[in-house]
PDB file of N, CA and C in Angstrom:
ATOM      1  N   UNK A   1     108.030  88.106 105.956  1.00  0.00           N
ATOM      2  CA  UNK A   1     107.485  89.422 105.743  1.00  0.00           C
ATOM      3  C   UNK A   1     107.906  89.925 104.363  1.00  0.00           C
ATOM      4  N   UNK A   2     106.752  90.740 103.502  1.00  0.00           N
ATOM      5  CA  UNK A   2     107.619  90.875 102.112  1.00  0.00           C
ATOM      6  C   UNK A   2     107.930  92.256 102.461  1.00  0.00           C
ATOM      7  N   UNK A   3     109.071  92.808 101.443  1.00  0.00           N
ATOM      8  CA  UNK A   3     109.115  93.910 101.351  1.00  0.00           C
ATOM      9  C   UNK A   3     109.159  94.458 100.232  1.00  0.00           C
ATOM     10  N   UNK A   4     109.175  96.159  99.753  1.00  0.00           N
ATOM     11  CA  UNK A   4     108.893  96.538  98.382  1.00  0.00           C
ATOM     12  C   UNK A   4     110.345  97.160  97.959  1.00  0.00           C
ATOM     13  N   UNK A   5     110.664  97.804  97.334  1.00  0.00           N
ATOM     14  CA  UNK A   5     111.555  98.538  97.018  1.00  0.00           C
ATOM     15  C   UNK A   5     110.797  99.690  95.785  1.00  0.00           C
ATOM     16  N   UNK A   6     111.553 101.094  96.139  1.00  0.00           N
ATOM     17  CA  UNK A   6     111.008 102.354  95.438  1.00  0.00           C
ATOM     18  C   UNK A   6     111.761 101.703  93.739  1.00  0.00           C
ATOM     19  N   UNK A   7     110.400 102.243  92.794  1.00  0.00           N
ATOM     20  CA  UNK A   7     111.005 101.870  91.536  1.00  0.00           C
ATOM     21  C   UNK A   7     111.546 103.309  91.075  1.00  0.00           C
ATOM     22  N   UNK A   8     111.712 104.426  92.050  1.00  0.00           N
ATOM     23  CA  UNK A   8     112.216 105.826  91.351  1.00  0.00           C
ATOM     24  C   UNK A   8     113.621 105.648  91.537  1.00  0.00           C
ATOM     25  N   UNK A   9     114.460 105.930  90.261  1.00  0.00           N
ATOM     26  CA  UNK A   9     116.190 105.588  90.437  1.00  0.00           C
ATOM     27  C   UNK A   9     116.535 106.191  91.244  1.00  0.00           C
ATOM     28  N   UNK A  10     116.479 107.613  91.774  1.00  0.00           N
ATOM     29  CA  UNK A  10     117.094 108.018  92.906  1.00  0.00           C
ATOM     30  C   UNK A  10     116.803 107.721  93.943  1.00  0.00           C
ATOM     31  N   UNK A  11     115.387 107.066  94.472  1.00  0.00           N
ATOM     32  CA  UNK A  11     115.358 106.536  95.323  1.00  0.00           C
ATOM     33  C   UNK A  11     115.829 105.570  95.925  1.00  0.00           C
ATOM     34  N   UNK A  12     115.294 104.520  95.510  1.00  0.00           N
ATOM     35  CA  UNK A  12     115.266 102.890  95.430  1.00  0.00           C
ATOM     36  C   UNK A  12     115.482 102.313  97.025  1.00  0.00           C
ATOM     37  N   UNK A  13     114.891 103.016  98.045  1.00  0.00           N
ATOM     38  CA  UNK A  13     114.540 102.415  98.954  1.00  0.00           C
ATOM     39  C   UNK A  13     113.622 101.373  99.307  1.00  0.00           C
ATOM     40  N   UNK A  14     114.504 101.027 100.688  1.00  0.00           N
ATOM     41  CA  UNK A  14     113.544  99.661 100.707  1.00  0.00           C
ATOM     42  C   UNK A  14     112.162  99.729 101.520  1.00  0.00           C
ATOM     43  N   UNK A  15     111.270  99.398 101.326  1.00  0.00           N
ATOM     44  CA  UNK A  15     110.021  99.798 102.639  1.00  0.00           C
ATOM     45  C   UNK A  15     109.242  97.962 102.976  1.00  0.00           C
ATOM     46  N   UNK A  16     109.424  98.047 103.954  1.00  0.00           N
ATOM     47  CA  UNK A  16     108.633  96.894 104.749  1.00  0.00           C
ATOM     48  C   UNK A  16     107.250  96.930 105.220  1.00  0.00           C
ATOM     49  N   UNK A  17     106.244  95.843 104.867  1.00  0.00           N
ATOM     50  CA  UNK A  17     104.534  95.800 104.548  1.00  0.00           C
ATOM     51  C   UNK A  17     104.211  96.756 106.175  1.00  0.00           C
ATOM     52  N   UNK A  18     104.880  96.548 107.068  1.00  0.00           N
ATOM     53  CA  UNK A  18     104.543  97.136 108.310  1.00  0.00           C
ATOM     54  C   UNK A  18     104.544  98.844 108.006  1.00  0.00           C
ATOM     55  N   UNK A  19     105.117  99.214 107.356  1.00  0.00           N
ATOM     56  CA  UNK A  19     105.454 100.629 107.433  1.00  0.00           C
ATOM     57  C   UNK A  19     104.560 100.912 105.845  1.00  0.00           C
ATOM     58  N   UNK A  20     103.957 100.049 105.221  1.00  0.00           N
ATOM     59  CA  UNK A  20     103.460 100.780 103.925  1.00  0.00           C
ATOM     60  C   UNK A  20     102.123 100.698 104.487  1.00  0.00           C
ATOM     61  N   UNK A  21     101.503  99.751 105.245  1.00  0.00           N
ATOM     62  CA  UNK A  21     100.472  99.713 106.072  1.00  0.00           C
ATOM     63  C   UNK A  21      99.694 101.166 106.767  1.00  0.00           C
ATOM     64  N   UNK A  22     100.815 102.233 107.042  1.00  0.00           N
ATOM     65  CA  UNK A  22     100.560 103.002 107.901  1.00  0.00           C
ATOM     66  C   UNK A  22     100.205 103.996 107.394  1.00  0.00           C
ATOM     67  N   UNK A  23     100.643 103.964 106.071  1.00  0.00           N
ATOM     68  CA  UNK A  23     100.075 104.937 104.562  1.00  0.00           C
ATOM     69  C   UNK A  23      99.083 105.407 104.243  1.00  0.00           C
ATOM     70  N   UNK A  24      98.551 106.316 104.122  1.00  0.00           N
ATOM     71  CA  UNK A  24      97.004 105.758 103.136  1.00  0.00           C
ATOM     72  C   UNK A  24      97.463 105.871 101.802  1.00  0.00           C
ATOM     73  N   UNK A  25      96.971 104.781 100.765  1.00  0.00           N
ATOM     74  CA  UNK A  25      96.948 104.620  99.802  1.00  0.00           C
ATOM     75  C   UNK A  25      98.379 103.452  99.201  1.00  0.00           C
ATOM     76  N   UNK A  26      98.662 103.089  98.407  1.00  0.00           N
ATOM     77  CA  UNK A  26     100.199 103.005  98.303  1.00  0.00           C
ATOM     78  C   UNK A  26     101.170 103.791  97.761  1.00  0.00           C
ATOM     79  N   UNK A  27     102.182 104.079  98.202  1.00  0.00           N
ATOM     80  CA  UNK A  27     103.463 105.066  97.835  1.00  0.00           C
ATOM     81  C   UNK A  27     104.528 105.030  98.582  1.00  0.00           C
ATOM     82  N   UNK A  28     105.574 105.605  98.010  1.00  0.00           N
ATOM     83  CA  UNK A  28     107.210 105.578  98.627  1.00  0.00           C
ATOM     84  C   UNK A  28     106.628 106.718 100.168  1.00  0.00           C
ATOM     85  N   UNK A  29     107.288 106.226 101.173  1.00  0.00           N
ATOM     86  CA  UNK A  29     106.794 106.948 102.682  1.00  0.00           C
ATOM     87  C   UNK A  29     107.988 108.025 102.148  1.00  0.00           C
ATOM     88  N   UNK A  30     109.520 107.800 101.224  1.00  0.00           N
ATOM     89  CA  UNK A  30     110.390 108.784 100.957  1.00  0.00           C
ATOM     90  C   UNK A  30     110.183 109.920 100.289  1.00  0.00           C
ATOM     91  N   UNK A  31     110.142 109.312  99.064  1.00  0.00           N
ATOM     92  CA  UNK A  31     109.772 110.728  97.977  1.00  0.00           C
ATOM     93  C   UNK A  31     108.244 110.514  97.255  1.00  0.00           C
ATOM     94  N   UNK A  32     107.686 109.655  98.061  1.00  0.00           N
ATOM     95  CA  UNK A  32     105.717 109.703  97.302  1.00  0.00           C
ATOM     96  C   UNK A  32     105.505 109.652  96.048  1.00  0.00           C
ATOM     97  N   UNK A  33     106.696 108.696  95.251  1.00  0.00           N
ATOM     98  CA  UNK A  33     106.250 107.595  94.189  1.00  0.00           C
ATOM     99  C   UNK A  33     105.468 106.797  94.457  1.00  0.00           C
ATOM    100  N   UNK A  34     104.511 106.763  92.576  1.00  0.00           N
ATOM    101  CA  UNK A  34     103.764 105.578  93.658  1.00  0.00           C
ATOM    102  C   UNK A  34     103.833 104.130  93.033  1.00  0.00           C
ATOM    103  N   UNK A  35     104.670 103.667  92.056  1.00  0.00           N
ATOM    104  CA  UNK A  35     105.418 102.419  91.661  1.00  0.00           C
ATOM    105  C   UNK A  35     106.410 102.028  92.604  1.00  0.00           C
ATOM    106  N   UNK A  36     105.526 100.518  92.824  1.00  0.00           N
ATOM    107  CA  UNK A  36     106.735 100.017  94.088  1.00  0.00           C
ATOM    108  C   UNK A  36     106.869  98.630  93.474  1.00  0.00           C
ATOM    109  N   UNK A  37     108.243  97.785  93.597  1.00  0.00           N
ATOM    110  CA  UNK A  37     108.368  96.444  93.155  1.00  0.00           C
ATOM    111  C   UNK A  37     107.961  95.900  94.278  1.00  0.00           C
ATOM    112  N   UNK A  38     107.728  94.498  94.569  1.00  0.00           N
ATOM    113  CA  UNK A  38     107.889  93.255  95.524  1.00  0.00           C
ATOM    114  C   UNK A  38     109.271  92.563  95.274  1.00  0.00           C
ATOM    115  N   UNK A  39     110.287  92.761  96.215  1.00  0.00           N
ATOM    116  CA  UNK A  39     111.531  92.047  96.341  1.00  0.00           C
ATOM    117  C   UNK A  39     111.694  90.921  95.849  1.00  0.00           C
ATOM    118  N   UNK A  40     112.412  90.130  95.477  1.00  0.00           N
ATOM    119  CA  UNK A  40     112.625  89.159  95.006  1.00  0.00           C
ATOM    120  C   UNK A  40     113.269  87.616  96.281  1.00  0.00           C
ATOM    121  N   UNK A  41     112.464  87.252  96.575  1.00  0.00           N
ATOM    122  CA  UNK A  41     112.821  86.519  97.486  1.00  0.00           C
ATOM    123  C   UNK A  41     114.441  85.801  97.261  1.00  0.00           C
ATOM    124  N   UNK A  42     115.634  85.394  98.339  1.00  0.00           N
ATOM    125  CA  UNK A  42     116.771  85.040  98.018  1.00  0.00           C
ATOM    126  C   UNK A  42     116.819  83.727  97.923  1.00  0.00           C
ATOM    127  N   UNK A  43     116.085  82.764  98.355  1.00  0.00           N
ATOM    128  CA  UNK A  43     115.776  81.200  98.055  1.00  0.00           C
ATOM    129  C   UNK A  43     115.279  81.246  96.419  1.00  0.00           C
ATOM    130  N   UNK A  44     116.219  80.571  95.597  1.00  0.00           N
ATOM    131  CA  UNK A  44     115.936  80.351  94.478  1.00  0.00           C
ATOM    132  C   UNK A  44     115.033  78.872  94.112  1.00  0.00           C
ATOM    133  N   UNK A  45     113.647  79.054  93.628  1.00  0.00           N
ATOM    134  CA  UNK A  45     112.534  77.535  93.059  1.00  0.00           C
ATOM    135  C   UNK A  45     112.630  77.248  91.989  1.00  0.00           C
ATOM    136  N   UNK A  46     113.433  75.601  92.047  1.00  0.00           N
ATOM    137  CA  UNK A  46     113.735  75.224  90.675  1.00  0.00           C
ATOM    138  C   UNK A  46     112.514  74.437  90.880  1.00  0.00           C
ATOM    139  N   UNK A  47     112.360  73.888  89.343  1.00  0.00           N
ATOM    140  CA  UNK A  47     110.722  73.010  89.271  1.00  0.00           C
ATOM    141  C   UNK A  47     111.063  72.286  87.745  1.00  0.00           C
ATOM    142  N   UNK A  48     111.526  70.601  88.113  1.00  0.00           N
ATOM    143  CA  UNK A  48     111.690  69.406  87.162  1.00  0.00           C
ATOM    144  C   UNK A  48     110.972  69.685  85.950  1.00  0.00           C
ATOM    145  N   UNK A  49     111.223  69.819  84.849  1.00  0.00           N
ATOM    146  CA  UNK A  49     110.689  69.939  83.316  1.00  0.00           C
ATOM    147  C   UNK A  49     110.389  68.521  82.853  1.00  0.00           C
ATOM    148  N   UNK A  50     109.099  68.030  82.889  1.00  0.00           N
ATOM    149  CA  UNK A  50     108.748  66.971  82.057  1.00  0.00           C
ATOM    150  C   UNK A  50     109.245  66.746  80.974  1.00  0.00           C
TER     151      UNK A  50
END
């Protein structure tokens, strides 16, 4: 499941696709920013350099 995180500094909550779903439009469900990142997955993809 991905999740987003608020890009407002005081915010910076986390919100999960289930709960941004329920939205209309996209925005923080907290303070109704509407710049959100996509998390950074914790499995790091290395990929062999020719």
């Amino acid at each position: 499941m991905t999740s987003y995180v608020c890009a407002r500094k005081e915010c910076r909550k986390e919100i999960d696709e289930k709960k941004l779903a329920t939205l209309p439009g996209i925005k923080c469900p907290y303070c109704g920013y509407r710049i959100l990142y996509k998390k950074r997955p914790v499995i790091i993809k290395r990929i062999k350099a020719i």
